[in-house]
Protein backbone atom coordinates (compact mmCIF):
# COMPACT_ATOMS: atom_id res chain seq x y z
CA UNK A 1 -56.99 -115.37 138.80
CA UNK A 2 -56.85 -114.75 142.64
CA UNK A 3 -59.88 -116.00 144.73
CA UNK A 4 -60.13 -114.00 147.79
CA UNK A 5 -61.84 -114.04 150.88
CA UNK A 6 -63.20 -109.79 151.31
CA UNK A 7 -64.61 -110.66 154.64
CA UNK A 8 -61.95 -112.95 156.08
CA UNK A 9 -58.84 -110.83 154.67
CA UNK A 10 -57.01 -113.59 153.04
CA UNK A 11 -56.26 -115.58 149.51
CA UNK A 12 -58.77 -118.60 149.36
CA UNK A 13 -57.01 -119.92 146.21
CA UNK A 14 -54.96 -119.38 142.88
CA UNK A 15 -55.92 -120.38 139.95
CA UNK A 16 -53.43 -120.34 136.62
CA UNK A 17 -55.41 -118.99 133.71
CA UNK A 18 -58.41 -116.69 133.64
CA UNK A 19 -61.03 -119.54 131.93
CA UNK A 20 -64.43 -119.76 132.41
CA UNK A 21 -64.01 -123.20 133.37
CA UNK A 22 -61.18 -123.08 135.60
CA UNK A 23 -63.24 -121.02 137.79
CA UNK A 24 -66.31 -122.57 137.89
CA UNK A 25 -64.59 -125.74 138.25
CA UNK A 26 -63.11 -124.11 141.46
CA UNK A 27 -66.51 -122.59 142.58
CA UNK A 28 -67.96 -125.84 142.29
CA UNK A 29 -66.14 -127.44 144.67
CA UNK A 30 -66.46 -124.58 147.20
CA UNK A 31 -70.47 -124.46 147.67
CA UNK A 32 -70.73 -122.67 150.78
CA UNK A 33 -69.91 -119.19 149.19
CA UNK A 34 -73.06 -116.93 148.90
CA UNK A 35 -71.91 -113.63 147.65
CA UNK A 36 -69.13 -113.18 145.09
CA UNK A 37 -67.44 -110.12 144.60
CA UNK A 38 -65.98 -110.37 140.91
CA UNK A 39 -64.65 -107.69 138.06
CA UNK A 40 -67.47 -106.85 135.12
CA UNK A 41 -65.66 -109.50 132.73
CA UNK A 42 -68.39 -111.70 131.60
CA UNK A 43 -66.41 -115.01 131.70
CA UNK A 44 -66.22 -114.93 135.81
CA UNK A 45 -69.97 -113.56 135.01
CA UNK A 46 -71.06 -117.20 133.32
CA UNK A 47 -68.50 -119.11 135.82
CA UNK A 48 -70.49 -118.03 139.07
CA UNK A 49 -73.31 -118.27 137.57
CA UNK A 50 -73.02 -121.64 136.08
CA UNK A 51 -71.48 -123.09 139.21
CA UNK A 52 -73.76 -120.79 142.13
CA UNK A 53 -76.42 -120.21 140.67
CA UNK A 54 -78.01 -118.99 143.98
CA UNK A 55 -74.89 -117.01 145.13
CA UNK A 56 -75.40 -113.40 144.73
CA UNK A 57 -72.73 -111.53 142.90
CA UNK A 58 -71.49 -107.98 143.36
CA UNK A 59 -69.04 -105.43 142.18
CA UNK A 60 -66.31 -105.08 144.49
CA UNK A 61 -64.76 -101.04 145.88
CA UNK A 62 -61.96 -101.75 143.91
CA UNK A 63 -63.08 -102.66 140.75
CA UNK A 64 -65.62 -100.08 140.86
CA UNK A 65 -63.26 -97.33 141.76
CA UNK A 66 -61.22 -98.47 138.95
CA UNK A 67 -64.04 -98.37 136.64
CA UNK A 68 -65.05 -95.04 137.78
CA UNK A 69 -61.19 -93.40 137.52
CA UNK A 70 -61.20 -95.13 134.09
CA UNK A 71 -64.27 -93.19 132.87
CA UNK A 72 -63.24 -89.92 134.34
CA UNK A 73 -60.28 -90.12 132.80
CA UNK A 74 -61.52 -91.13 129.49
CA UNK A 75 -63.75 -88.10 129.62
CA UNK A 76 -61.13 -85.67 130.23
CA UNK A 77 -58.84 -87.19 127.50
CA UNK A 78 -61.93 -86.59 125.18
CA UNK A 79 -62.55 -83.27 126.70
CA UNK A 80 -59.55 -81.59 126.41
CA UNK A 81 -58.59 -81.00 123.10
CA UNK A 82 -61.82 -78.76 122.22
CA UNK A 83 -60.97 -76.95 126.03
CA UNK A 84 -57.46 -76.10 124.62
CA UNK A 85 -58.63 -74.86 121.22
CA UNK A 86 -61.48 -72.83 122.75
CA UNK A 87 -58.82 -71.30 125.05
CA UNK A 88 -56.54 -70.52 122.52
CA UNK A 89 -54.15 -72.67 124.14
CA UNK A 90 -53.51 -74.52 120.79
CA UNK A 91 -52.11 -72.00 119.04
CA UNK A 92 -48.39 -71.48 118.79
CA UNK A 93 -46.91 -68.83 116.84
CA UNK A 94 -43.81 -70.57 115.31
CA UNK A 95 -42.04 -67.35 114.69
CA UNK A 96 -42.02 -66.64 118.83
CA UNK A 97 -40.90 -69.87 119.70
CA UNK A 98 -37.30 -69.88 121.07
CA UNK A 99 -34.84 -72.94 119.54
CA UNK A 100 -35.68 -74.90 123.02
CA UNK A 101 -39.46 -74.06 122.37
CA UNK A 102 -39.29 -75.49 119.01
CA UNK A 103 -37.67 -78.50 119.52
CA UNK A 104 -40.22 -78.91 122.66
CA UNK A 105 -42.88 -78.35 120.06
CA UNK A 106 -41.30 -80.67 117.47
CA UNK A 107 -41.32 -83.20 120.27
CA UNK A 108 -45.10 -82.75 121.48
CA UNK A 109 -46.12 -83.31 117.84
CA UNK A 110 -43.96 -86.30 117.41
CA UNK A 111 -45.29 -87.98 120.75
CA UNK A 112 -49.03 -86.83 119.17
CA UNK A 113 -48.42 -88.69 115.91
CA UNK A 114 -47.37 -91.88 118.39
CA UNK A 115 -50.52 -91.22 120.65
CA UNK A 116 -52.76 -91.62 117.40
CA UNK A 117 -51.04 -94.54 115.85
CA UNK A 118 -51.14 -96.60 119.22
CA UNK A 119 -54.74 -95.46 120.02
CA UNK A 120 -55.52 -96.45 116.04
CA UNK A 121 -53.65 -99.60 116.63
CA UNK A 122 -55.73 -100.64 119.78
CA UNK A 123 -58.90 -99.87 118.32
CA UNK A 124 -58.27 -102.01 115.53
CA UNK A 125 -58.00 -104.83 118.25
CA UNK A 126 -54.27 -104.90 118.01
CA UNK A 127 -52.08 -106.14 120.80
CA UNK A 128 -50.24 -104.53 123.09
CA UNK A 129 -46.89 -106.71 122.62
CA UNK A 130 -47.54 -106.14 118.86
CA UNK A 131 -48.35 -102.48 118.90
CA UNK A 132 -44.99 -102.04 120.70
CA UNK A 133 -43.23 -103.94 118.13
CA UNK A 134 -44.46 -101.67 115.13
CA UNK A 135 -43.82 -98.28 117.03
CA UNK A 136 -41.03 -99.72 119.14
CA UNK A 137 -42.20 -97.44 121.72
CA UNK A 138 -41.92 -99.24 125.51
CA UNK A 139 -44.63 -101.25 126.66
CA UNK A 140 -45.03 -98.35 129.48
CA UNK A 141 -45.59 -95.77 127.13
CA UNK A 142 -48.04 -97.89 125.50
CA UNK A 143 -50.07 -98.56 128.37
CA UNK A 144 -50.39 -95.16 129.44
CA UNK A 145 -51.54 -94.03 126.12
CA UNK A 146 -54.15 -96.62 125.62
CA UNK A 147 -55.02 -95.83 129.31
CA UNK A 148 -55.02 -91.85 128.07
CA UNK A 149 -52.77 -91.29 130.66
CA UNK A 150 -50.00 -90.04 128.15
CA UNK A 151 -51.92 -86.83 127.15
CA UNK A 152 -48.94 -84.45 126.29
CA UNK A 153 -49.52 -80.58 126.02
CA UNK A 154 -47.00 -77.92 124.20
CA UNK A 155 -47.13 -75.01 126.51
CA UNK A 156 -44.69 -72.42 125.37
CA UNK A 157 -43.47 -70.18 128.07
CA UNK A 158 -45.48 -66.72 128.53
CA UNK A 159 -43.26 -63.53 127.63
CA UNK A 160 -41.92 -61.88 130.31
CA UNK A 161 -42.83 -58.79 128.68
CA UNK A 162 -47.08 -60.26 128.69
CA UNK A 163 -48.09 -58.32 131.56
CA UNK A 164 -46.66 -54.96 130.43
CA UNK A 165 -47.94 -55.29 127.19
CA UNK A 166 -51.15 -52.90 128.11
CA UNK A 167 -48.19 -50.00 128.77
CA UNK A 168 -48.91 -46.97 125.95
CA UNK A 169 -51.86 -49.07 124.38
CA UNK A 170 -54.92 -46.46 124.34
């Protein structure tokens, strides 16, 4: 846990863990702070409050801007799937499909499969370290799924032929 100074511009302290009692312990002893600036975890929450009761605490930019991009992106993960169905975009017409396109298409279902095992993994309150060691996927890749940052879309190339395709159709 960092303890920063917003107004002053610099690191007031460092504390090793992220307990509840660490940082009210650390609060405490520093009684002349009126406004804290803290993430929406509870346990820095019941720390400030415990220890300054008086102080007033906020939401800092960043953590709100990282809240916000969170929930944004969450939506459009969510969203996207019925957008790409309604559009059509879903369906692939395996008999059109180049060798390249199909292994590309073997591949995008593979990584889905992987997508819903990790996100069924972390909803069931698994870890992260032992959600990579049942799909033995990197702990990148399992971050950005969980994030839904890993939101992979088959997109077969169009026909060259598609905009001609009008030509002697009446």
């Amino acid at each position: 846990t960092i303890l920063y100074d917003l107004e002053g511009r610099r690191v007031l302290g460092l504390l090793a863990d992220r307990d509840a009692t660490s940082v009210e312990a650390w609060l405490s002893a520093h009684t002349g702070i009126t406004v804290i600036a803290r993430d929406r975890g509870g346990i820095y929450a019941r720390a400030a409050t415990k220890a300054l009761p008086d102080a007033v605490q906020v939401a800092d930019r960043w953590h709100l801007m990282a809240n916000a991009s969170a929930a944004f992106l969450e939506a459009v993960r969510r969203s996207m799937k019925p957008l790409r169905e309604a559009l059509g975009v879903g369906t692939v017409d395996p008999k059109l499909l180049t060798s390249v396109e199909h292994r590309q298409l073997d591949g995008a279902k593979r990584r889905d499969a992987e997508n819903a095992t990790v996100l069924t993994l972390a909803e069931a309150g698994i870890s992260l370290r032992e959600i990579r060691r049942r799909t033995g996927l990197s702990r990148g890749t399992v971050r950005r799924i969980v994030r839904g940052e890993r939101e992979d879309v088959f997109q077969p190339r169009r026909s060259t032929l598609a905009p001609y395709v009008w030509i002697g159709v009446e």
